[in-house]
C-alpha atoms as a PDB file:
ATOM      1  CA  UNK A   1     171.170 117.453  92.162  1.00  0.00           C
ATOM      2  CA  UNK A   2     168.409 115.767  89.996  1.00  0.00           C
ATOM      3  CA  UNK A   3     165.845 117.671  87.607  1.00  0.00           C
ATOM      4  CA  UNK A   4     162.560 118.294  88.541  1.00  0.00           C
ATOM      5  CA  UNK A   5     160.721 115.102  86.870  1.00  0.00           C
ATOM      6  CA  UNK A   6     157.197 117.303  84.852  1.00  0.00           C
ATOM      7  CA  UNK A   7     155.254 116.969  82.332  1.00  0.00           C
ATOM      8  CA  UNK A   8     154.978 120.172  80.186  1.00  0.00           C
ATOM      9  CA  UNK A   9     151.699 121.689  78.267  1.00  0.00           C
ATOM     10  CA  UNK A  10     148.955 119.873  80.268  1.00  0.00           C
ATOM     11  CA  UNK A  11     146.962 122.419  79.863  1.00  0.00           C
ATOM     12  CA  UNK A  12     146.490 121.867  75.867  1.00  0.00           C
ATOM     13  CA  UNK A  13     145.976 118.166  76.167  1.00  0.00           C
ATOM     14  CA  UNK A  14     149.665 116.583  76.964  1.00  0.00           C
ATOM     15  CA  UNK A  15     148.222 113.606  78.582  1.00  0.00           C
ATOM     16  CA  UNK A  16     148.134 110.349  77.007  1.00  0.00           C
ATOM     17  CA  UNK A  17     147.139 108.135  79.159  1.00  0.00           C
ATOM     18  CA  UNK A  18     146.970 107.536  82.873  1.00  0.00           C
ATOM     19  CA  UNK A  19     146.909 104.069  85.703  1.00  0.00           C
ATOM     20  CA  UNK A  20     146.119 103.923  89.254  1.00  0.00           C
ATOM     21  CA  UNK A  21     148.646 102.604  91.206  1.00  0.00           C
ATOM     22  CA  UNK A  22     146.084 101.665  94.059  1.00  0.00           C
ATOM     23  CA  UNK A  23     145.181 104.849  96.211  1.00  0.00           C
ATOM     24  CA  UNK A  24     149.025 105.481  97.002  1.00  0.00           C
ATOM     25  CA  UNK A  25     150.259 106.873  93.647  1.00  0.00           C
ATOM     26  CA  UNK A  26     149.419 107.279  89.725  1.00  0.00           C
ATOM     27  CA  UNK A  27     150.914 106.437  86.628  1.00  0.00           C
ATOM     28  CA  UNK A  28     150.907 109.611  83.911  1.00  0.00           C
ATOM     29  CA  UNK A  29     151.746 109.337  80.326  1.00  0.00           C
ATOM     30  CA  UNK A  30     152.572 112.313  78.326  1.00  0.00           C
ATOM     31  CA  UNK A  31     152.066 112.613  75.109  1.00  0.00           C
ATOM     32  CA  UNK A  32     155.322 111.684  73.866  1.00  0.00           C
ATOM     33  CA  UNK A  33     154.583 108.119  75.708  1.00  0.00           C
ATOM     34  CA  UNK A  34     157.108 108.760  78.799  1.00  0.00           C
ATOM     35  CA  UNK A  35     155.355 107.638  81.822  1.00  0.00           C
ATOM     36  CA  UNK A  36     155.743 108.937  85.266  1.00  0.00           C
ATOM     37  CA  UNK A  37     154.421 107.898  88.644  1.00  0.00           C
ATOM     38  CA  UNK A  38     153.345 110.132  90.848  1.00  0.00           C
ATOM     39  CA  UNK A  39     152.598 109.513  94.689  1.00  0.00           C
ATOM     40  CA  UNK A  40     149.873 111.185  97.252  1.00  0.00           C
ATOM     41  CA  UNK A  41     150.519 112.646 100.206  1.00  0.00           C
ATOM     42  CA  UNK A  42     147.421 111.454 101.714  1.00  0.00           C
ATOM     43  CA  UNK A  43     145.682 108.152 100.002  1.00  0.00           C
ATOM     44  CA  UNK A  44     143.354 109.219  97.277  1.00  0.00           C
ATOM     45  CA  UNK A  45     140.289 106.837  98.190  1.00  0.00           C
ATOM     46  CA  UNK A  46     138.399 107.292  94.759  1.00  0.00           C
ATOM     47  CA  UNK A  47     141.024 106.784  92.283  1.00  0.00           C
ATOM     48  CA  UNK A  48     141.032 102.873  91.961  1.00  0.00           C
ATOM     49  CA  UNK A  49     137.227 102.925  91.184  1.00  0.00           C
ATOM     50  CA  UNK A  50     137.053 105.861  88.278  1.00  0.00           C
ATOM     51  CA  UNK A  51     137.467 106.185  84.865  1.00  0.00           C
ATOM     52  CA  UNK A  52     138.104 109.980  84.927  1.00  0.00           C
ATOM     53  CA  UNK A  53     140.644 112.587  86.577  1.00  0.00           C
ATOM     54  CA  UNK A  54     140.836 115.935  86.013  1.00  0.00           C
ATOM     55  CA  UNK A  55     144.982 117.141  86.365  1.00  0.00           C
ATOM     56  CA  UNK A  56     145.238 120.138  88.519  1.00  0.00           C
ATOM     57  CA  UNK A  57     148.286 122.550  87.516  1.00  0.00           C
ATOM     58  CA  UNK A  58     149.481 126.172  86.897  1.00  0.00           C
ATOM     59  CA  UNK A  59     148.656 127.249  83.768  1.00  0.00           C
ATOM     60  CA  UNK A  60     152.411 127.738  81.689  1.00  0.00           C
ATOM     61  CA  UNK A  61     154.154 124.941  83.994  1.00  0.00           C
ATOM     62  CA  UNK A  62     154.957 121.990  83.639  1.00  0.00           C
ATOM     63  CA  UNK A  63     153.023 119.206  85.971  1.00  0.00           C
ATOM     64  CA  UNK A  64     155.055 118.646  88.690  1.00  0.00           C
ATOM     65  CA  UNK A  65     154.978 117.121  92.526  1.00  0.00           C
ATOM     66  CA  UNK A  66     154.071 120.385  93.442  1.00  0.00           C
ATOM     67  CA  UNK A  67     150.197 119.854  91.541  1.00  0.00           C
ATOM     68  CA  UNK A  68     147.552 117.829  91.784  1.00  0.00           C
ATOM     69  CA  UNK A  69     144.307 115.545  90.165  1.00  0.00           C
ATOM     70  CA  UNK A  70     140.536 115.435  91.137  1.00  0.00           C
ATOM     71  CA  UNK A  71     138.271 112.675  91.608  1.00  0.00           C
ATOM     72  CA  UNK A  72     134.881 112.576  92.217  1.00  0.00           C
ATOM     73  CA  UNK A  73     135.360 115.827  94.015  1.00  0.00           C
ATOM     74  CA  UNK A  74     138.757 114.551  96.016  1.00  0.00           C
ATOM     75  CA  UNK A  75     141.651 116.603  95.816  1.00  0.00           C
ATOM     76  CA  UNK A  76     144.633 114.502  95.837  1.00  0.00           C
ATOM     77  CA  UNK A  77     148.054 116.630  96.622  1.00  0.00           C
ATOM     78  CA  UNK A  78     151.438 114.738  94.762  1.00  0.00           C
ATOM     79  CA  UNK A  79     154.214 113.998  97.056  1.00  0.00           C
ATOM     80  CA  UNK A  80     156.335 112.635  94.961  1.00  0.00           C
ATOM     81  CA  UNK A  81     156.433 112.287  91.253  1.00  0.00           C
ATOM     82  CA  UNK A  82     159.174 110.632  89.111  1.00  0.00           C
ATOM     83  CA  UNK A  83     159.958 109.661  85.482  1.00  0.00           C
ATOM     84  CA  UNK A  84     158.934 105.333  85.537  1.00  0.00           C
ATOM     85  CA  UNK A  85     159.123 102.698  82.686  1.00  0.00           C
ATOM     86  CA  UNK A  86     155.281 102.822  83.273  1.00  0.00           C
ATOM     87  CA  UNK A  87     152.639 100.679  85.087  1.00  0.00           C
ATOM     88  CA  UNK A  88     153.357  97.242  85.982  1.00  0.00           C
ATOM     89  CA  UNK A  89     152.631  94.655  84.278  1.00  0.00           C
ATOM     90  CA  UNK A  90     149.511  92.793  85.462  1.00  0.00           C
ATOM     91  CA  UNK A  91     150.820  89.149  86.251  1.00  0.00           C
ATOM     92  CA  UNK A  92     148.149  86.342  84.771  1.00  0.00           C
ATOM     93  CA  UNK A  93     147.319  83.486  87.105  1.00  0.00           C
ATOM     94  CA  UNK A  94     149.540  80.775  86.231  1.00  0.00           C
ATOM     95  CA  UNK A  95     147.225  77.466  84.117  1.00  0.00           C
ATOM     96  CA  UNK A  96     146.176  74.251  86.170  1.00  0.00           C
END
């Protein structure tokens, strides 16, 4: 059986950093720089086109696929989240 992938202490600021990955899923990096991805159980329409999420958890636990983020007033439930190497790499269009 595999751990529960979470990020602890979100509630005093353990976020680094954070990526859309489209509408289907986000990228979360804790403060320690290990990223994780999380997915949505529905597709969270605003996320591609904001600069700001608030992180929706239980106060004492650790962020888990059991939580949640906010944008622009859209809840967006996790269905899955898992440790990652982090976002992908954009690929740069190749020279002429």
């Amino acid at each position: 059986m595999r751990a529960e992938a979470g990020i602890p202490f979100t509630e005093f600021g353990n976020i680094y950093d954070w990526r859309a990955d489209g509408s289907a899923g986000i990228y979360i990096q804790s403060s320690d720089r290990k990223w994780f991805h999380a997915t949505f159980m529905t597709p969270c329409e605003n996320l591609p086109f904001t600069e700001h999420v608030d992180i929706h958890s239980t106060p004492g636990l650790a962020l888990t696929k059991f939580d949640s983020i906010e944008v622009r007033g859209e809840d967006c439930y996790f269905k899955t989240m898992e440790p990652a190497s982090g976002p992908p790499t954009p690929v740069k269009p190749a020279k002429p």
